[in-house]
Protein backbone atom coordinates (compact mmCIF):
# COMPACT_ATOMS: atom_id res chain seq x y z
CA UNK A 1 0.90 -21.15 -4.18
CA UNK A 2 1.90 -17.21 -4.69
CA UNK A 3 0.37 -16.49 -8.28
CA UNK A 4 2.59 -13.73 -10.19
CA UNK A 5 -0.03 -12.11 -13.12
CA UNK A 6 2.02 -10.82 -16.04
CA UNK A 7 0.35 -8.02 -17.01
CA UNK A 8 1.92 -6.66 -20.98
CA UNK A 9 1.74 -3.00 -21.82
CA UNK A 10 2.20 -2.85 -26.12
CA UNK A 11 2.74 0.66 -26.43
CA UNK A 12 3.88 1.09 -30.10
CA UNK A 13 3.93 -0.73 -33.73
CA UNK A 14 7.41 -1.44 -33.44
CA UNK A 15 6.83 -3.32 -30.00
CA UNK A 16 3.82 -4.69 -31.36
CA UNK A 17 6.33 -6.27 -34.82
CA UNK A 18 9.19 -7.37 -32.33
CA UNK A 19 8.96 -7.66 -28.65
CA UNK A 20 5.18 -9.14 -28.83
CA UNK A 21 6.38 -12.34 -30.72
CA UNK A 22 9.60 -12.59 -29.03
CA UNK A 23 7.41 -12.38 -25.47
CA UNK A 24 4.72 -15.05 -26.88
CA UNK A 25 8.03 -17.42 -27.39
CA UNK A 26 9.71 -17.11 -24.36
CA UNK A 27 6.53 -17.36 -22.29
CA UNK A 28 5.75 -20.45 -23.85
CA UNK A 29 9.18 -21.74 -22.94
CA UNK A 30 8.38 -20.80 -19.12
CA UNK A 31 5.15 -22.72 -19.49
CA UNK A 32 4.10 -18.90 -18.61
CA UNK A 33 0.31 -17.42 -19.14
CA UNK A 34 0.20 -13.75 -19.22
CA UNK A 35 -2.39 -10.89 -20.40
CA UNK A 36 -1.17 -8.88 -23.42
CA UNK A 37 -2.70 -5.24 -23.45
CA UNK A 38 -2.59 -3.75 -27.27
CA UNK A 39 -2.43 -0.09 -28.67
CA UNK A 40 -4.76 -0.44 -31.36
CA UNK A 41 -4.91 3.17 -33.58
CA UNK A 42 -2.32 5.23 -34.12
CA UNK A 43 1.45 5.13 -32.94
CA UNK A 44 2.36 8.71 -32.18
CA UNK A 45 5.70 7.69 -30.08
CA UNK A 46 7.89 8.27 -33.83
CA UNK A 47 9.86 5.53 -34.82
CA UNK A 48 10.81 3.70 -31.76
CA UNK A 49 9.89 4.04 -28.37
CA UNK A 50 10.01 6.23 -25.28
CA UNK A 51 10.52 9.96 -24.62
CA UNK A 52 13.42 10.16 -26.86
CA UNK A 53 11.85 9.00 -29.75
CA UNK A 54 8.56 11.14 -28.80
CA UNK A 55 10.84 14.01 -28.57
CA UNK A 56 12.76 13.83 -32.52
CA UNK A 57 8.95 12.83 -33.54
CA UNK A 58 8.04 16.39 -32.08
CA UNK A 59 10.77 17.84 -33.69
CA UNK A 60 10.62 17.25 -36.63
CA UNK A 61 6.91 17.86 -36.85
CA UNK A 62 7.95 21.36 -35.83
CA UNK A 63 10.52 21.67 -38.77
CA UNK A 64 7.30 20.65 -41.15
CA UNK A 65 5.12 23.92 -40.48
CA UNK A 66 3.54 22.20 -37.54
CA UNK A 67 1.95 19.35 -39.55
CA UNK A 68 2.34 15.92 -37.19
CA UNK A 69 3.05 13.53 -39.31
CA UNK A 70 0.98 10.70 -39.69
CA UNK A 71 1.82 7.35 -37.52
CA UNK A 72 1.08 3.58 -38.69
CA UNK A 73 -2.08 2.43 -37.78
CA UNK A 74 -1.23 -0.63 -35.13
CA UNK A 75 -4.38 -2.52 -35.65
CA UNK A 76 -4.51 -2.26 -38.90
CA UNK A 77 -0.53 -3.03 -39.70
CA UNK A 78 -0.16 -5.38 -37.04
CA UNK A 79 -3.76 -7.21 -36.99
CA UNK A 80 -2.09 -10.91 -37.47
CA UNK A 81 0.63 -10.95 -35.19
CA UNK A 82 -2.91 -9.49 -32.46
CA UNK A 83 -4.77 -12.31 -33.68
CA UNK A 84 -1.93 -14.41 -33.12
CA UNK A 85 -1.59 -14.01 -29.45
CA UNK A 86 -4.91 -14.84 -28.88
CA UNK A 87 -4.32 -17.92 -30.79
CA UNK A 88 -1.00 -19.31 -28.77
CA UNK A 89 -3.86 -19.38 -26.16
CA UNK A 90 -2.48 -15.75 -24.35
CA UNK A 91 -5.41 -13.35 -22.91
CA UNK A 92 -5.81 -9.92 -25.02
CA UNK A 93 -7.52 -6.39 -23.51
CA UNK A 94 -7.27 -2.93 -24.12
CA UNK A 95 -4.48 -0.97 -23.53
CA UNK A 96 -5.43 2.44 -25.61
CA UNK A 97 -6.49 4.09 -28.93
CA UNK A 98 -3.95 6.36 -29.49
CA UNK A 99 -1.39 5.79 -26.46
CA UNK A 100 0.16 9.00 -26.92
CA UNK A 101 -2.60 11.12 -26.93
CA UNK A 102 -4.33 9.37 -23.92
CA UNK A 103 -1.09 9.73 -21.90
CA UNK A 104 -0.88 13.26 -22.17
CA UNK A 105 -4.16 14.61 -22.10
CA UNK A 106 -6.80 12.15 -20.14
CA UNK A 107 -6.18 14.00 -17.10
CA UNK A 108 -7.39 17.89 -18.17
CA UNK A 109 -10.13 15.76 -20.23
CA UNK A 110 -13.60 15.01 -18.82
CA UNK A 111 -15.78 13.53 -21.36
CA UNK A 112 -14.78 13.55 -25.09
CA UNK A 113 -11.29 12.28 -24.69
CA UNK A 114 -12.19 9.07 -22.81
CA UNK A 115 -16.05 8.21 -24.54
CA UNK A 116 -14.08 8.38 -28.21
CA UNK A 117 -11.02 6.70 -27.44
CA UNK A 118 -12.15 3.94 -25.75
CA UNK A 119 -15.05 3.32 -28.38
CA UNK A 120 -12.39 3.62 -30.74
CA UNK A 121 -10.72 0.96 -29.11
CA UNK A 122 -13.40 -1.27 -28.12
CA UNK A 123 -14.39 -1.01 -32.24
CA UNK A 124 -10.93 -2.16 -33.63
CA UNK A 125 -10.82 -4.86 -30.75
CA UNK A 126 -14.23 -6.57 -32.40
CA UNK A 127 -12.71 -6.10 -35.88
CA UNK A 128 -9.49 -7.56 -34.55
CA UNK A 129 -10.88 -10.53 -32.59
CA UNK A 130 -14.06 -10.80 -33.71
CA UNK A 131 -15.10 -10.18 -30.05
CA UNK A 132 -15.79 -7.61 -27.25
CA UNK A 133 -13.08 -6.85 -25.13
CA UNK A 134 -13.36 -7.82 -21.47
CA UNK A 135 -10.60 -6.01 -20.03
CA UNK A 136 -8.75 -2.34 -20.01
CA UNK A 137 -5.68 -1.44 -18.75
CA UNK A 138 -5.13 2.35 -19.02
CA UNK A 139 -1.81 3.78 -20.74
CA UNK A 140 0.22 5.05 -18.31
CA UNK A 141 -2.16 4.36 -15.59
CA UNK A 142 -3.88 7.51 -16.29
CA UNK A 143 -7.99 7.68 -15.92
CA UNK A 144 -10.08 10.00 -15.26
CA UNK A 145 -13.94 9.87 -13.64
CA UNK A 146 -15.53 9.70 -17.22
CA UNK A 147 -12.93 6.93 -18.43
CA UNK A 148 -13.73 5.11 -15.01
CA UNK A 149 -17.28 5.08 -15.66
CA UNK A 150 -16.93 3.82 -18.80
CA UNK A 151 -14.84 0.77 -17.96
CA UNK A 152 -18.66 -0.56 -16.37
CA UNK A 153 -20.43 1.13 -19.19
CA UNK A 154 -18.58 -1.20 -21.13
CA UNK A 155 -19.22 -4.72 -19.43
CA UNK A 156 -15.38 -4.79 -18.79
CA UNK A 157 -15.25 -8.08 -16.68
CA UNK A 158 -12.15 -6.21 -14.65
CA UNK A 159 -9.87 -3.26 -15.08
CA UNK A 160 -6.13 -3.09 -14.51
CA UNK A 161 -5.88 1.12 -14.54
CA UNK A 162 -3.82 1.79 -11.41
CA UNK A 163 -1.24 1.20 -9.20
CA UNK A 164 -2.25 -0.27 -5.52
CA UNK A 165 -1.98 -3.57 -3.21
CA UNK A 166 -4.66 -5.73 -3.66
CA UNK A 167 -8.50 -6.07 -5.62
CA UNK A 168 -11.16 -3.53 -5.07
CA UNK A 169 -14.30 -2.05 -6.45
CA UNK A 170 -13.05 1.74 -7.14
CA UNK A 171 -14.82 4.73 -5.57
CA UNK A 172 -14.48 8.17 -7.23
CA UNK A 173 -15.54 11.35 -5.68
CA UNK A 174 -17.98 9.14 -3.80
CA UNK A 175 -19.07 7.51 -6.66
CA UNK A 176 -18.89 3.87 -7.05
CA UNK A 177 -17.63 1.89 -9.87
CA UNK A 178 -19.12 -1.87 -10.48
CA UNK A 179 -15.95 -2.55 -12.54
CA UNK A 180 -13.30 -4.60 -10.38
CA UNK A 181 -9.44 -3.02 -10.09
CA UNK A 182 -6.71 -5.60 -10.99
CA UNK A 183 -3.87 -3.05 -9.54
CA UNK A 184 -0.49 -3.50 -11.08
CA UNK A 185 1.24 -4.28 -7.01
CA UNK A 186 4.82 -5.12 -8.04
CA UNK A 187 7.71 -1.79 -9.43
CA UNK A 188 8.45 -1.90 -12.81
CA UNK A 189 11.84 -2.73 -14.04
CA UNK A 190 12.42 0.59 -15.62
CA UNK A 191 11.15 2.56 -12.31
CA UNK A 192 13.59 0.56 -10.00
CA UNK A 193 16.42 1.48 -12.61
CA UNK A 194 15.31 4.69 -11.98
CA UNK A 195 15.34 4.91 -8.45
CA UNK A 196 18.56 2.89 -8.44
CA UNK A 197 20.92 4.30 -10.83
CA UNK A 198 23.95 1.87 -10.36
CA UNK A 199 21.65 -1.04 -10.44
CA UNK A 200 22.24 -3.09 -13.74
CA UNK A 201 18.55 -4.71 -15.17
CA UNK A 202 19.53 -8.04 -13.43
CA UNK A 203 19.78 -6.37 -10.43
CA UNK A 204 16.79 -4.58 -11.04
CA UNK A 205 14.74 -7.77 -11.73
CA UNK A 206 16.43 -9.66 -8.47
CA UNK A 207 14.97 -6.55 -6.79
CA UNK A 208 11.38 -7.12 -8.47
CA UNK A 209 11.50 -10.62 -7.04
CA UNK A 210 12.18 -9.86 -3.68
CA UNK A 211 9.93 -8.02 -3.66
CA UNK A 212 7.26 -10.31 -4.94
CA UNK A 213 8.73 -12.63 -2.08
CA UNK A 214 8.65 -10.66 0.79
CA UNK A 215 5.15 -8.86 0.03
CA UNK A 216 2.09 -11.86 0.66
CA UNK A 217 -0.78 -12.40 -1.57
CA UNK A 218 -0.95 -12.34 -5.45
CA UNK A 219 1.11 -9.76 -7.26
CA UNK A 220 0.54 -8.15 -10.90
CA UNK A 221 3.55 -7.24 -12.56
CA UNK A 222 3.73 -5.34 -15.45
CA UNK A 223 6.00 -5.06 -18.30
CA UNK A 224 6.31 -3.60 -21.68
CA UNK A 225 6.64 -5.23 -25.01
CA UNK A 226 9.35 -2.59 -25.76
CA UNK A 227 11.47 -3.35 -23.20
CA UNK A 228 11.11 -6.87 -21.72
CA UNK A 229 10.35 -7.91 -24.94
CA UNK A 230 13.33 -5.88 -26.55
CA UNK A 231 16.06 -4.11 -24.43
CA UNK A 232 15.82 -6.41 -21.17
CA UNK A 233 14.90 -9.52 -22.76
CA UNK A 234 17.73 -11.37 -21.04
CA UNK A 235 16.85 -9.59 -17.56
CA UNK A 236 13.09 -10.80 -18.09
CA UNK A 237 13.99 -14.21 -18.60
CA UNK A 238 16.26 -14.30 -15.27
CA UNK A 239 13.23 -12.77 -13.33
CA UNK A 240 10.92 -15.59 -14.75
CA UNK A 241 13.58 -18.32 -14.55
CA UNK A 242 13.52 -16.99 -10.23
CA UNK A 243 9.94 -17.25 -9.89
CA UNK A 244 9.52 -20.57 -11.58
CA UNK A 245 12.30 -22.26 -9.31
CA UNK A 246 10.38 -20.51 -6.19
CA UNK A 247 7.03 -22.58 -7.55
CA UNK A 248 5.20 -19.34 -8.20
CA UNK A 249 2.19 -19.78 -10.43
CA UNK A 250 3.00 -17.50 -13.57
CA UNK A 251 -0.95 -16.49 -14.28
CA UNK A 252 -2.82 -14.18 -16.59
CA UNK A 253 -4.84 -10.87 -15.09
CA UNK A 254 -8.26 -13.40 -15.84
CA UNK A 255 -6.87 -15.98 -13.47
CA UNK A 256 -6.71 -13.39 -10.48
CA UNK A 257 -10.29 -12.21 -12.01
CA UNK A 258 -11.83 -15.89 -12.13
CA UNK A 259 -11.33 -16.19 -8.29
CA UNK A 260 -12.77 -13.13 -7.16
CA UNK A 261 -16.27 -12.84 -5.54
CA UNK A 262 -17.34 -9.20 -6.37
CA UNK A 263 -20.03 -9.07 -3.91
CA UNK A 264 -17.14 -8.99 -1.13
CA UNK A 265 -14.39 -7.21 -2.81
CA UNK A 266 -13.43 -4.20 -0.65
CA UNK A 267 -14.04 -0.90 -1.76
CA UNK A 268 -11.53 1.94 -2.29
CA UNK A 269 -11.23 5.53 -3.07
CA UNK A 270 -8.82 6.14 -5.85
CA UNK A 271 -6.46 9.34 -5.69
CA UNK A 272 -4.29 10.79 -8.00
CA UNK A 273 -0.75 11.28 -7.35
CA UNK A 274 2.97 10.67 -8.39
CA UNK A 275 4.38 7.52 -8.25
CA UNK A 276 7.69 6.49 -7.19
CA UNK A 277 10.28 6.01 -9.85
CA UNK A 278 7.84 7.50 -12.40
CA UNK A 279 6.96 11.52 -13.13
CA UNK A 280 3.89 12.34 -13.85
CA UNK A 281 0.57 12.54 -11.84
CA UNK A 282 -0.70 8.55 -11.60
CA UNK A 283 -4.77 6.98 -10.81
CA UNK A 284 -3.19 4.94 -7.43
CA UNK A 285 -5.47 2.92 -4.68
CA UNK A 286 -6.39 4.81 -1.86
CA UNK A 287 -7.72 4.22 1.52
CA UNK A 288 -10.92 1.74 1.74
CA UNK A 289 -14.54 3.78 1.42
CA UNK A 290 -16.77 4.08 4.44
């Protein structure tokens, strides 16, 4: 049976307050398991989501002398409805600290950026859950060497950071990583609106699951609470009603990690480059290591 991982970006507070409980209900319906991913510190997006909203939070920062103002705190304001996920029996990880500020600078940071962001993280998580995380899934799947090094550093049981095809241990600059890569293999909804522009979100989502079809092995697909759990709520559903009637397993990121032997996972370089349907400079799978 073709096992689909649901892999759930929560970028913001306001995705964390609506789309996360609005997922956990629908998911249930499917009989669906699925990993949810949480922004834990600060929400620096403004007051919804996207680069719009980023943009008038910019703004009007600017208009203020320069001071940015301060965003809610999305552990803090939204701790119940986190512990709440992991109680409807749904796996929780890491997706940042501050989403924002990971997004845009990770890549011209070495050291600092990652090490206090993800202890940051890893912190809240324990006051959250009561428990270490065991998984990170990097904001925009943006890493750098220091932030890769860190997902073994920190007993991570597996990572979901970048965009590829299948499993592998990561090598960087000839370095290798003992933390498996869970590789998000499917296109998101939003890139294939992208790259489609007369494509409705239905279409975009019978596109997804095509795709899922006609590409073997296990997929990870990955979604956001702000818009599968908001804005394309009724496209989601379609996409999950499709894979249920073509007996796909509907499993969370652990499921695909339970079933892995590590000791003969292949090993791959990782490169950093754009990704279709999606500016910006990505951490993508490359070519298997000598």
């Amino acid at each position: 049976m073709k096992r689909i991982s649901l892999k759930i970006d929560v970028d913001t507070c306001h995705g964390t307050q609506v789309g996360v409980p609005a997922l956990i209900g629908i998911l249930k319906n499917h009989g669906a398991q699925a990993s949810f991913f949480f922004s834990l510190g600060p929400d620096r997006s403004g007051c919804g989501s996207g680069a719009e909203s980023l943009r008038r939070y910019y703004d009007l920062s600017s208009r203020l002398n320069g001071r940015l103002l301060p965003g809610p705190d999305i552990g803090t304001r939204c701790a119940d409805i986190l512990r709440q996920t992991h109680e409807a029996g749904f796996e929780t990880g890491i997706h940042a600290w501050d989403r924002v500020h990971w997004e845009e600078r990770i890549l011209d940071r070495e050291n600092s950026l990652a090490e206090t962001g993800m202890e940051k993280a890893c912190k809240r998580f324990g006051e959250v859950f009561g428990s270490a995380p065991a998984a990170h899934a990097a904001a925009g799947w943006r890493m750098n060497r220091h932030a890769l090094r860190l997902t073994q550093r920190k007993g991570f049981s597996y990572a979901s950071d970048c965009r590829g095809s299948h499993p592998f241990l990561p090598v960087i600059d000839g370095e290798l990583i003992n933390c498996p890569q869970i590789p998000t293999t499917l296109p998101t909804l939003d890139e294939i609106l992208v790259l489609e522009p007369g494509f409705s979100p239905e279409q975009a989502v019978d596109r997804i699951f095509q795709l899922s079809k006609a590409i073997s092995g296990d997929h990870v697909f990955t979604l956001r609470a702000e818009l599968e759990g908001m804005k394309f709520i009724e496209a989601f559903k379609r996409l999950l009603n499709n894979w249920k009637s073509s007996d796909c397993a509907l499993v969370a990121l652990s499921d695909i990690r339970s079933s892995l032997n590590i000791g003969e996972l292949p090993r791959h370089s990782v490169e950093f480059s754009e990704f279709a349907g999606r500016p910006g400079i990505r951490m993508v799978q490359g070519k298997t290591f000598p």
